[in-house]
N, C-alpha and C. Protein backbone atom coordinates (compact mmCIF):
# COMPACT_ATOMS: atom_id res chain seq x y z
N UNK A 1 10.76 -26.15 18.84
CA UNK A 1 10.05 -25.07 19.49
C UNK A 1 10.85 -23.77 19.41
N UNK A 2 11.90 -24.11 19.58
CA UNK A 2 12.66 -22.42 19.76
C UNK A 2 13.14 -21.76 17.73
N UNK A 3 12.69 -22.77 17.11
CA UNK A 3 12.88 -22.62 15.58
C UNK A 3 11.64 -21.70 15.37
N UNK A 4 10.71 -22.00 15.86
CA UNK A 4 9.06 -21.86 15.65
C UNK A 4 9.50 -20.43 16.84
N UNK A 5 9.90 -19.80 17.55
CA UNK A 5 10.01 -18.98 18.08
C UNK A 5 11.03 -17.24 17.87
N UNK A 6 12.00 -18.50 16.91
CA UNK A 6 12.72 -16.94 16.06
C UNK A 6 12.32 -16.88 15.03
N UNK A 7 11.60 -17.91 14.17
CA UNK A 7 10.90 -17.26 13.14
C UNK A 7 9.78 -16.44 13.04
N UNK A 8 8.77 -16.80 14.19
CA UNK A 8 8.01 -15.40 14.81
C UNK A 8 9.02 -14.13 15.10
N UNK A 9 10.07 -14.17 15.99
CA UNK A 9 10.39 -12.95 15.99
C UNK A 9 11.25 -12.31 15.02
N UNK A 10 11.66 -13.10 13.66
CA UNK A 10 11.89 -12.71 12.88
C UNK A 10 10.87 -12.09 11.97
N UNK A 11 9.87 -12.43 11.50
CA UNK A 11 8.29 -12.35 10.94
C UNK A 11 7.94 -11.58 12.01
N UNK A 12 7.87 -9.96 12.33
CA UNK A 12 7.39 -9.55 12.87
C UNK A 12 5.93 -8.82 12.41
N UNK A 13 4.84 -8.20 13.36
CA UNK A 13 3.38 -7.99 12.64
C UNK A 13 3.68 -6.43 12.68
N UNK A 14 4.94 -6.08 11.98
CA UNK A 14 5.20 -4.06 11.72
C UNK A 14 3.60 -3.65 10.45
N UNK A 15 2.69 -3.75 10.83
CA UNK A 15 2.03 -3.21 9.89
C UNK A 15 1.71 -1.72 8.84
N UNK A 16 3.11 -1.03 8.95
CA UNK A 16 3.46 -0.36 8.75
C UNK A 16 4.69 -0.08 8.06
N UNK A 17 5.66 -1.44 7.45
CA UNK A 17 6.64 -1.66 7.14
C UNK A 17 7.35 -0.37 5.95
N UNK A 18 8.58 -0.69 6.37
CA UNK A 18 9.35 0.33 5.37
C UNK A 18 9.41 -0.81 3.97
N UNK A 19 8.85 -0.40 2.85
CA UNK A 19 8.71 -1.91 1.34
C UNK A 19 9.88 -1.11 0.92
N UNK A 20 10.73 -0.17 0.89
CA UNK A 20 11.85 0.47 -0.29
C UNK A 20 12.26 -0.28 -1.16
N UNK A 21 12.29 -1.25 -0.24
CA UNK A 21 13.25 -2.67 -1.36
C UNK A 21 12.49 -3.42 -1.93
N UNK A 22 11.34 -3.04 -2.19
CA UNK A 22 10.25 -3.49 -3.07
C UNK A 22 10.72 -2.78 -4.59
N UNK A 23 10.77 -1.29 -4.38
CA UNK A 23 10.71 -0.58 -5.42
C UNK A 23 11.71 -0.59 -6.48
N UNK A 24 11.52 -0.37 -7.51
CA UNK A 24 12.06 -0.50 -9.05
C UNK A 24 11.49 -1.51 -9.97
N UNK A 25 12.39 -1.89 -11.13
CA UNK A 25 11.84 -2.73 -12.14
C UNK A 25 12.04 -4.02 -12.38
N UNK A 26 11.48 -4.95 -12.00
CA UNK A 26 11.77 -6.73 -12.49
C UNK A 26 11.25 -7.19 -13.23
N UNK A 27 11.80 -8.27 -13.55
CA UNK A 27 11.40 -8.88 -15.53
C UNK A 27 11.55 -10.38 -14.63
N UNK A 28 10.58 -11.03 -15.00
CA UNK A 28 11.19 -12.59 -15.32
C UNK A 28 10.25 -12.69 -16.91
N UNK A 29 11.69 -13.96 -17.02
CA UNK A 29 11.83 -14.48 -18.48
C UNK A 29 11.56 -15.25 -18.51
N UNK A 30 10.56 -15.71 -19.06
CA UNK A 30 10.24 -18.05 -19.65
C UNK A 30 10.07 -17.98 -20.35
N UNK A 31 10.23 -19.08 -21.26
CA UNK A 31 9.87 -19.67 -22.43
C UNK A 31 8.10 -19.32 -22.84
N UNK A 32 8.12 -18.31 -23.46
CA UNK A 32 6.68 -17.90 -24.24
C UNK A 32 5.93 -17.10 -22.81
N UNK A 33 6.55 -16.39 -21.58
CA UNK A 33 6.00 -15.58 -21.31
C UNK A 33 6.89 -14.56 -20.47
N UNK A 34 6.86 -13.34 -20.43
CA UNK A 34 7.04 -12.33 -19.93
C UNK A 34 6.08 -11.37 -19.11
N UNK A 35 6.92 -11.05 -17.38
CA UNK A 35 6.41 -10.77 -16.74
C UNK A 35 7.32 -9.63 -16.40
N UNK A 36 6.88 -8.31 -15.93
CA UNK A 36 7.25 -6.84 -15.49
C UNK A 36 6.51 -6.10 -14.66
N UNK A 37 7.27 -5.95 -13.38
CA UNK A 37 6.58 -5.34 -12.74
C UNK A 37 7.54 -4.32 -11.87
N UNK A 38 6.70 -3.34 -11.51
CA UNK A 38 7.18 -1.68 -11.33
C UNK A 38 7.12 -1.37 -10.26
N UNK A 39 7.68 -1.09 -9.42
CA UNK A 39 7.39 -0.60 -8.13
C UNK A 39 7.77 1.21 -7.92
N UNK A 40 6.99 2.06 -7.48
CA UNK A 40 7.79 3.35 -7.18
C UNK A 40 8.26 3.18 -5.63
N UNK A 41 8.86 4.18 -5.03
CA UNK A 41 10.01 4.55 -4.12
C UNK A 41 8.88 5.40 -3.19
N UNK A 42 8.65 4.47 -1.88
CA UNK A 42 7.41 5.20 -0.93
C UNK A 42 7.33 6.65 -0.75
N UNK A 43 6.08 7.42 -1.18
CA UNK A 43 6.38 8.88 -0.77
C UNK A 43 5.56 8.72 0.04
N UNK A 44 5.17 9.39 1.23
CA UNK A 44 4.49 9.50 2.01
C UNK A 44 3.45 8.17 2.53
N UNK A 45 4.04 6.74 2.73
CA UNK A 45 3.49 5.54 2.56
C UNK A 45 2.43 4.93 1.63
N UNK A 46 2.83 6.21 0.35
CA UNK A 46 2.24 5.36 -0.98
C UNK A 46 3.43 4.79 -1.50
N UNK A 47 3.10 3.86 -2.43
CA UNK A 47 3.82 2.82 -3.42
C UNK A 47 2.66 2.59 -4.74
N UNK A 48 3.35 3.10 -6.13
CA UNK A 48 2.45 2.51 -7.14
C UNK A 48 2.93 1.73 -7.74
N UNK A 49 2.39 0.61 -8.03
CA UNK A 49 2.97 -0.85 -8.85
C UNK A 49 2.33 -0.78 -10.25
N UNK A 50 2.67 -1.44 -11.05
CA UNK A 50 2.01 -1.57 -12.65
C UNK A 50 2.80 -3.04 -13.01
N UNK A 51 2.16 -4.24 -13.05
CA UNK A 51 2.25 -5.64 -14.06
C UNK A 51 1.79 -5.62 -15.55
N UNK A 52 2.35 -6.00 -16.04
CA UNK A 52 2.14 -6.08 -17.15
C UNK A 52 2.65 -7.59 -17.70
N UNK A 53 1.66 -8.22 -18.19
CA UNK A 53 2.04 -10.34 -18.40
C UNK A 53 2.24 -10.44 -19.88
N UNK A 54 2.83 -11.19 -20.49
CA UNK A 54 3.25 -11.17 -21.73
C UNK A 54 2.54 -13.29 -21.84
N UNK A 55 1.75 -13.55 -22.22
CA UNK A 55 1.63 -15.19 -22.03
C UNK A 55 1.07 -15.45 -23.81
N UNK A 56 1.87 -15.59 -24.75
CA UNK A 56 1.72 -15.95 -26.14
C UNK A 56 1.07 -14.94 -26.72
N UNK A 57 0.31 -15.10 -27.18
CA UNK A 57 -0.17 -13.53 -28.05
C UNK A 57 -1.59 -13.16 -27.16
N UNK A 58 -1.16 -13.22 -25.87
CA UNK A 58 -2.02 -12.07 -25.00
C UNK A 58 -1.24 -11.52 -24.07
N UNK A 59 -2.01 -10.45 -23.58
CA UNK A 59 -1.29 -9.68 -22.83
C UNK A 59 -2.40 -9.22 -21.32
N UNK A 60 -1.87 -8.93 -20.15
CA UNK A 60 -2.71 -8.40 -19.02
C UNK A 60 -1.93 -7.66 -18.16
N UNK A 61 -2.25 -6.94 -17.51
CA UNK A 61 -2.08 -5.66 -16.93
C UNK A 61 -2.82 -5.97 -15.42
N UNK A 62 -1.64 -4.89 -14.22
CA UNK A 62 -2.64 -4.92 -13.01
C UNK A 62 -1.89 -3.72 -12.31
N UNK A 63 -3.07 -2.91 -12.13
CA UNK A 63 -2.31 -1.79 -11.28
C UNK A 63 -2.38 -1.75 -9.78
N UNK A 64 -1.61 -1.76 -8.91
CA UNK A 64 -1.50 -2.19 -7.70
C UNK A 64 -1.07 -0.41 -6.83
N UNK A 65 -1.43 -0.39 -5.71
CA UNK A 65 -0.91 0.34 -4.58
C UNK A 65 -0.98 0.05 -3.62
N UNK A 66 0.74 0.58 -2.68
CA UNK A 66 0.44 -0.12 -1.24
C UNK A 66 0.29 1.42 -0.54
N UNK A 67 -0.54 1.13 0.58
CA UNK A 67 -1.25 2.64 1.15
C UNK A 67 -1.69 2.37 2.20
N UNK A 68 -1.89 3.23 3.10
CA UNK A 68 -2.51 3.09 4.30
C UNK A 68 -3.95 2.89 3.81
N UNK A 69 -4.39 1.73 4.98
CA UNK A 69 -5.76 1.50 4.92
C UNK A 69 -6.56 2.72 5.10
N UNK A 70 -6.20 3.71 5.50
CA UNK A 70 -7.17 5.46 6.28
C UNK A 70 -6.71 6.26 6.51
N UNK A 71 -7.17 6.87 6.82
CA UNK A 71 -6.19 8.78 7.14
C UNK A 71 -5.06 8.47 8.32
N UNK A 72 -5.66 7.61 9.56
CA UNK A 72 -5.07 7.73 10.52
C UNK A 72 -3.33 7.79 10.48
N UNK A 73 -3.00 8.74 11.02
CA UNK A 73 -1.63 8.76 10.46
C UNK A 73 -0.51 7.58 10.41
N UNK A 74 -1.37 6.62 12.16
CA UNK A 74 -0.68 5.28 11.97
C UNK A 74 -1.61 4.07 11.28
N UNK A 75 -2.52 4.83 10.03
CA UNK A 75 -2.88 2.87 9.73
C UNK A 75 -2.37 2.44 9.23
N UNK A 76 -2.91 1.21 9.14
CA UNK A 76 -1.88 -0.33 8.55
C UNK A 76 -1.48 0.50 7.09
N UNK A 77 -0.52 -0.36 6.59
CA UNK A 77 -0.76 -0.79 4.96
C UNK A 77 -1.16 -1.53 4.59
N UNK A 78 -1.83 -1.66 3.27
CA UNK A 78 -2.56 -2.85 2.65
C UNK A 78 -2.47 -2.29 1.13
N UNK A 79 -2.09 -3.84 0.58
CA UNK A 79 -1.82 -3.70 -1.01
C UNK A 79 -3.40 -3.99 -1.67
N UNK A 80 -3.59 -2.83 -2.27
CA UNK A 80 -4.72 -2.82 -3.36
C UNK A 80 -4.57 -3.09 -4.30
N UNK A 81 -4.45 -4.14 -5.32
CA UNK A 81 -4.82 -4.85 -6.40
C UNK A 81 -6.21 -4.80 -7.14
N UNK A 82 -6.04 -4.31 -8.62
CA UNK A 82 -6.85 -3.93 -9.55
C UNK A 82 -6.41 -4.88 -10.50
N UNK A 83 -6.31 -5.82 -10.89
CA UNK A 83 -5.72 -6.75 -12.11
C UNK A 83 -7.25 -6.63 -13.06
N UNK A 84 -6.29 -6.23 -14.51
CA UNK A 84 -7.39 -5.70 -15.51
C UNK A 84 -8.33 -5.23 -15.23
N UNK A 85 -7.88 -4.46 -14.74
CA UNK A 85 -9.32 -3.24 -14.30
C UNK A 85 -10.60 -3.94 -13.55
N UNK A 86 -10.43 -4.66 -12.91
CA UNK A 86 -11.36 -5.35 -12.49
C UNK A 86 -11.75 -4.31 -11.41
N UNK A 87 -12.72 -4.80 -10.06
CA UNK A 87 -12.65 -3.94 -8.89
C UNK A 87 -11.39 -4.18 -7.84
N UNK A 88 -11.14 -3.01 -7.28
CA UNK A 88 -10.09 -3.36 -6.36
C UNK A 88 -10.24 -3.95 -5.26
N UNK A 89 -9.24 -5.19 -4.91
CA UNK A 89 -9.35 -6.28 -3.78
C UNK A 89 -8.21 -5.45 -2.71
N UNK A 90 -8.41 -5.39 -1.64
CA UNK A 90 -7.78 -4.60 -0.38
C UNK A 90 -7.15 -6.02 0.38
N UNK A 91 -5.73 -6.16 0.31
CA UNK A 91 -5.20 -7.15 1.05
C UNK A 91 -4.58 -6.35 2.48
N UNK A 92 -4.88 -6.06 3.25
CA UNK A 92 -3.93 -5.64 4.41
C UNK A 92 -2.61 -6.37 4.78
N UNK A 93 -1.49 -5.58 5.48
CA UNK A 93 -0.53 -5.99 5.70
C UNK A 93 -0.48 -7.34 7.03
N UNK A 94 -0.08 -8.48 6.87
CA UNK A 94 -0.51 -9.47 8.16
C UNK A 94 1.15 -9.52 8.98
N UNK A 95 2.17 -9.58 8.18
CA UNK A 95 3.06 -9.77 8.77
C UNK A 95 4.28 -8.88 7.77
N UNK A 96 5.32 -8.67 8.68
CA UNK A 96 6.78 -8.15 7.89
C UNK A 96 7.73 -8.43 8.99
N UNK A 97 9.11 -8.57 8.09
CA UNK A 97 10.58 -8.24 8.43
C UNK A 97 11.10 -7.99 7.64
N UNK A 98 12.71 -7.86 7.47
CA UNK A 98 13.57 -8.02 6.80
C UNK A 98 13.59 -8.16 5.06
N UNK A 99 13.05 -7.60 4.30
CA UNK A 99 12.92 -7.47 3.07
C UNK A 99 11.95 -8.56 2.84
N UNK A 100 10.82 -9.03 3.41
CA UNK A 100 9.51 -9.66 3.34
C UNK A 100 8.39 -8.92 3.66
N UNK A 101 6.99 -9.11 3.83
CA UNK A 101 6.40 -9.12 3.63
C UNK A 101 4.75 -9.59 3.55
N UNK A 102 3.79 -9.81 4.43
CA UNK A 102 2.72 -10.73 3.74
C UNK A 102 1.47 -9.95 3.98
N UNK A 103 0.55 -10.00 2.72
CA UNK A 103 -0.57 -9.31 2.62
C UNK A 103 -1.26 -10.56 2.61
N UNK A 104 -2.99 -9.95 3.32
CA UNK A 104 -3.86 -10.99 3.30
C UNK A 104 -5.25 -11.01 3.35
N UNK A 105 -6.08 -10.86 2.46
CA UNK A 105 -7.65 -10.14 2.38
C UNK A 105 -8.26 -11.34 2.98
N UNK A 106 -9.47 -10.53 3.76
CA UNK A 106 -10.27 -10.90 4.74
C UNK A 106 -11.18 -12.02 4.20
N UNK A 107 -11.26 -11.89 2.80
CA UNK A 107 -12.84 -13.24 2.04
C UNK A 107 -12.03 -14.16 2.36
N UNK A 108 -12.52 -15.34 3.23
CA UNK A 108 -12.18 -16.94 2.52
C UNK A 108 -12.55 -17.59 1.72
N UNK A 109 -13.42 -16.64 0.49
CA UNK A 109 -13.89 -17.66 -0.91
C UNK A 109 -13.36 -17.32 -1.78
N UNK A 110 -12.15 -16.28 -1.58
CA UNK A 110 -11.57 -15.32 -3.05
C UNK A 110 -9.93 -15.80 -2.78
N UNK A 111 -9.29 -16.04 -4.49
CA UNK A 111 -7.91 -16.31 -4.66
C UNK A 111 -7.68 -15.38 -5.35
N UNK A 112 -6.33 -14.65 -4.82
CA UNK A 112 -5.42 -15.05 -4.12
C UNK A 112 -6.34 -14.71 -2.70
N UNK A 113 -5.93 -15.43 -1.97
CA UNK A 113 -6.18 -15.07 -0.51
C UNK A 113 -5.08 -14.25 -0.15
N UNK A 114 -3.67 -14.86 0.00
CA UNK A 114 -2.22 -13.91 0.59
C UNK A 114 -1.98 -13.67 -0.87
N UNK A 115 -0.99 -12.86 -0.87
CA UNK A 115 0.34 -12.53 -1.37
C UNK A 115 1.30 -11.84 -0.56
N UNK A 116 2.76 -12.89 -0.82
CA UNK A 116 4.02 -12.78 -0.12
C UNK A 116 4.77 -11.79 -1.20
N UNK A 117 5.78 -10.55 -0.87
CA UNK A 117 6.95 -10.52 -1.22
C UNK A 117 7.77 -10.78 -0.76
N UNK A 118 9.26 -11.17 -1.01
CA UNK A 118 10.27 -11.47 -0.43
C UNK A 118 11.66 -10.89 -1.43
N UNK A 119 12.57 -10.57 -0.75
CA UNK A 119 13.49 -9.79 -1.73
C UNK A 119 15.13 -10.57 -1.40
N UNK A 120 15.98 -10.98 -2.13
CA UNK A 120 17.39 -11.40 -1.95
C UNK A 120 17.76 -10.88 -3.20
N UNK A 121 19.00 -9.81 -2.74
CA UNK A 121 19.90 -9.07 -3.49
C UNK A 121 18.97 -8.71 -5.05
N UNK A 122 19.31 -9.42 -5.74
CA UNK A 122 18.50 -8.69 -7.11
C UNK A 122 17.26 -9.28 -7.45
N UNK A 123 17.08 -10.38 -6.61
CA UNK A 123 15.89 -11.10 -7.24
C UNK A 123 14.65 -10.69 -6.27
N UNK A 124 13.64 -10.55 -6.85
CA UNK A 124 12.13 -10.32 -5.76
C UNK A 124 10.98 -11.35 -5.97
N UNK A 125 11.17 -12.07 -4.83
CA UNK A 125 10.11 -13.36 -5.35
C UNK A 125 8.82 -13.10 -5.05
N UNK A 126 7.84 -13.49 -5.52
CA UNK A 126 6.45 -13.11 -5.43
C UNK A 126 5.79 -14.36 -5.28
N UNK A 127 4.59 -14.27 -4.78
CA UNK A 127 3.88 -15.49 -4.38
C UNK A 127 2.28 -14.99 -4.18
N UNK A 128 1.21 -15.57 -4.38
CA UNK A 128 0.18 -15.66 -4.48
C UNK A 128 -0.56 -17.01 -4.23
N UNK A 129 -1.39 -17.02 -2.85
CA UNK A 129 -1.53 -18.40 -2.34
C UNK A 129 -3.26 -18.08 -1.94
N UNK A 130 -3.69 -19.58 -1.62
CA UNK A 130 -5.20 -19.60 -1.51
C UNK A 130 -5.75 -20.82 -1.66
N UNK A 131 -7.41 -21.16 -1.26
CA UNK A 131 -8.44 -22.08 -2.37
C UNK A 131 -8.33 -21.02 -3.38
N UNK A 132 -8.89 -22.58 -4.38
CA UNK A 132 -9.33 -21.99 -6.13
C UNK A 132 -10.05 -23.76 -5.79
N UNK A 133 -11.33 -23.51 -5.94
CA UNK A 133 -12.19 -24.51 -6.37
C UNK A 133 -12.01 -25.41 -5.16
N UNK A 134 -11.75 -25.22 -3.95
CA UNK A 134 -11.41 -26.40 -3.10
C UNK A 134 -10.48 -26.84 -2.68
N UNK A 135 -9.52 -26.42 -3.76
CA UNK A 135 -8.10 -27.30 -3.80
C UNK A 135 -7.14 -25.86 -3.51
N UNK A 136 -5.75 -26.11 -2.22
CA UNK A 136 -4.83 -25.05 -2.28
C UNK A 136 -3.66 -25.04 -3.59
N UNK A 137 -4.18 -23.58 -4.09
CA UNK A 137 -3.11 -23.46 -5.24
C UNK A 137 -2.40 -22.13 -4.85
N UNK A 138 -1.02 -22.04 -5.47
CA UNK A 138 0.12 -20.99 -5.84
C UNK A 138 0.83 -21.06 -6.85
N UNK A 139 0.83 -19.51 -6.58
CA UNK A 139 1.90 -19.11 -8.02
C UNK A 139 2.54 -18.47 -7.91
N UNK A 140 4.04 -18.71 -7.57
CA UNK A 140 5.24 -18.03 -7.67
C UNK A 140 5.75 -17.40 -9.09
N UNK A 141 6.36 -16.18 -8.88
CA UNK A 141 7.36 -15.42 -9.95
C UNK A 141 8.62 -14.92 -9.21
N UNK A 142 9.98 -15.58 -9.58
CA UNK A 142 10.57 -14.99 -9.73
C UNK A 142 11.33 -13.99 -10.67
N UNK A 143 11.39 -12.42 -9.92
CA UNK A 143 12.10 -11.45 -10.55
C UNK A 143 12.88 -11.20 -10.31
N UNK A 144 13.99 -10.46 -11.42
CA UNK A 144 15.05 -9.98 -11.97
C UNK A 144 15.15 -8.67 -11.76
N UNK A 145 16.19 -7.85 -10.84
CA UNK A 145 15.83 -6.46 -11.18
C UNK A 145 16.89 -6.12 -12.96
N UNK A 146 15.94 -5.29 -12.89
CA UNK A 146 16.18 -5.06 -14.72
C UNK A 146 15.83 -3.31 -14.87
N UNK A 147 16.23 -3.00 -15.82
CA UNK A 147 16.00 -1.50 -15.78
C UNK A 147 14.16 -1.54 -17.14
N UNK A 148 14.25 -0.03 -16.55
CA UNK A 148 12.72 0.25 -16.53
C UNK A 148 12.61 -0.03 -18.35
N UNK A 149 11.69 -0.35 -18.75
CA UNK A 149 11.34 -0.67 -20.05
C UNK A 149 11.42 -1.51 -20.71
N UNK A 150 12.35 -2.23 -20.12
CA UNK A 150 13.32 -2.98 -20.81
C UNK A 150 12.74 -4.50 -21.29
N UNK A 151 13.16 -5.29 -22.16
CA UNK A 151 12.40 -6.38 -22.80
C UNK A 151 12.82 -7.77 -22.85
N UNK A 152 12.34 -8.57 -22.74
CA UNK A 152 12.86 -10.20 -22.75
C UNK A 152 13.75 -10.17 -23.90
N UNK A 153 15.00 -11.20 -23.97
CA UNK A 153 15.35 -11.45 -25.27
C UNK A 153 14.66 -12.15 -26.31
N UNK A 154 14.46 -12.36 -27.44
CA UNK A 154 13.53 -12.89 -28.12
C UNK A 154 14.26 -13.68 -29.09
């Protein structure tokens, strides 16, 4: 019980979180795919992201921003996700602390439902959780911070 009680007050609901340590460039590397993703440095509680997936001889793209849900000077944040230009899905912010993170859109028939960031020293782990067909699936990436452009070894 008291485990289940500092991890709430560690996981606090700041819906408004400072992401800084979101921002810059990570690469993860696997065997036949490459993943990069961009974060800018909050100006005025924007953040623009850009993915870009490398998976055998295709490629996909997703342009992301985290932003206040509205003018109000205190609304939430919520990460907007555009993957391949599709329409944009609005995840609002559900929880933060400490170089974490969790966004979480309101449909219960659409995956991802959440996505987590989480950050330790150079690496930024990512997560994407939900149904897909019935069944709970995820997909973790871990990243590398890496400088901007920069390319898998080949």
């Amino acid at each position: 019980m008291l485990t289940a009680l500092m991890m709430t007050a560690a996981l606090q609901a700041d819906l408004r979180p400072d992401l800084e340590w979101m921002s810059g460039a990570w690469r993860v590397c696997d065997p036949g795919r490459e993943v990069s993703e961009t974060w800018t440095t909050p100006r005025l509680s924007l953040m623009t992201g850009m993915t870009v997936t490398v998976l055998g001889d295709r490629v996909g793209f997703e342009h992301s921003r985290i932003a206040p849900t509205g003018p109000a000077p205190d609304a939430p944040l919520a990460y907007f996700a555009q993957p391949d230009g599709l329409p944009v899905t609005v995840f609002p912010v559900v929880a933060s602390g400490a170089n974490r993170v969790v966004f979480e859109q309101a449909a219960d028939d659409d995956f991802p439902k959440r996505i987590v960031y989480e950050r330790d020293g150079d690496t930024l782990y990512a997560r994407i959780e939900g149904d897909a067909g019935g069944e709970t699936k995820t997909v973790e990436w871990r990243f590398h911070k890496t400088e901007l452009n920069s390319r898998c070894p080949t």
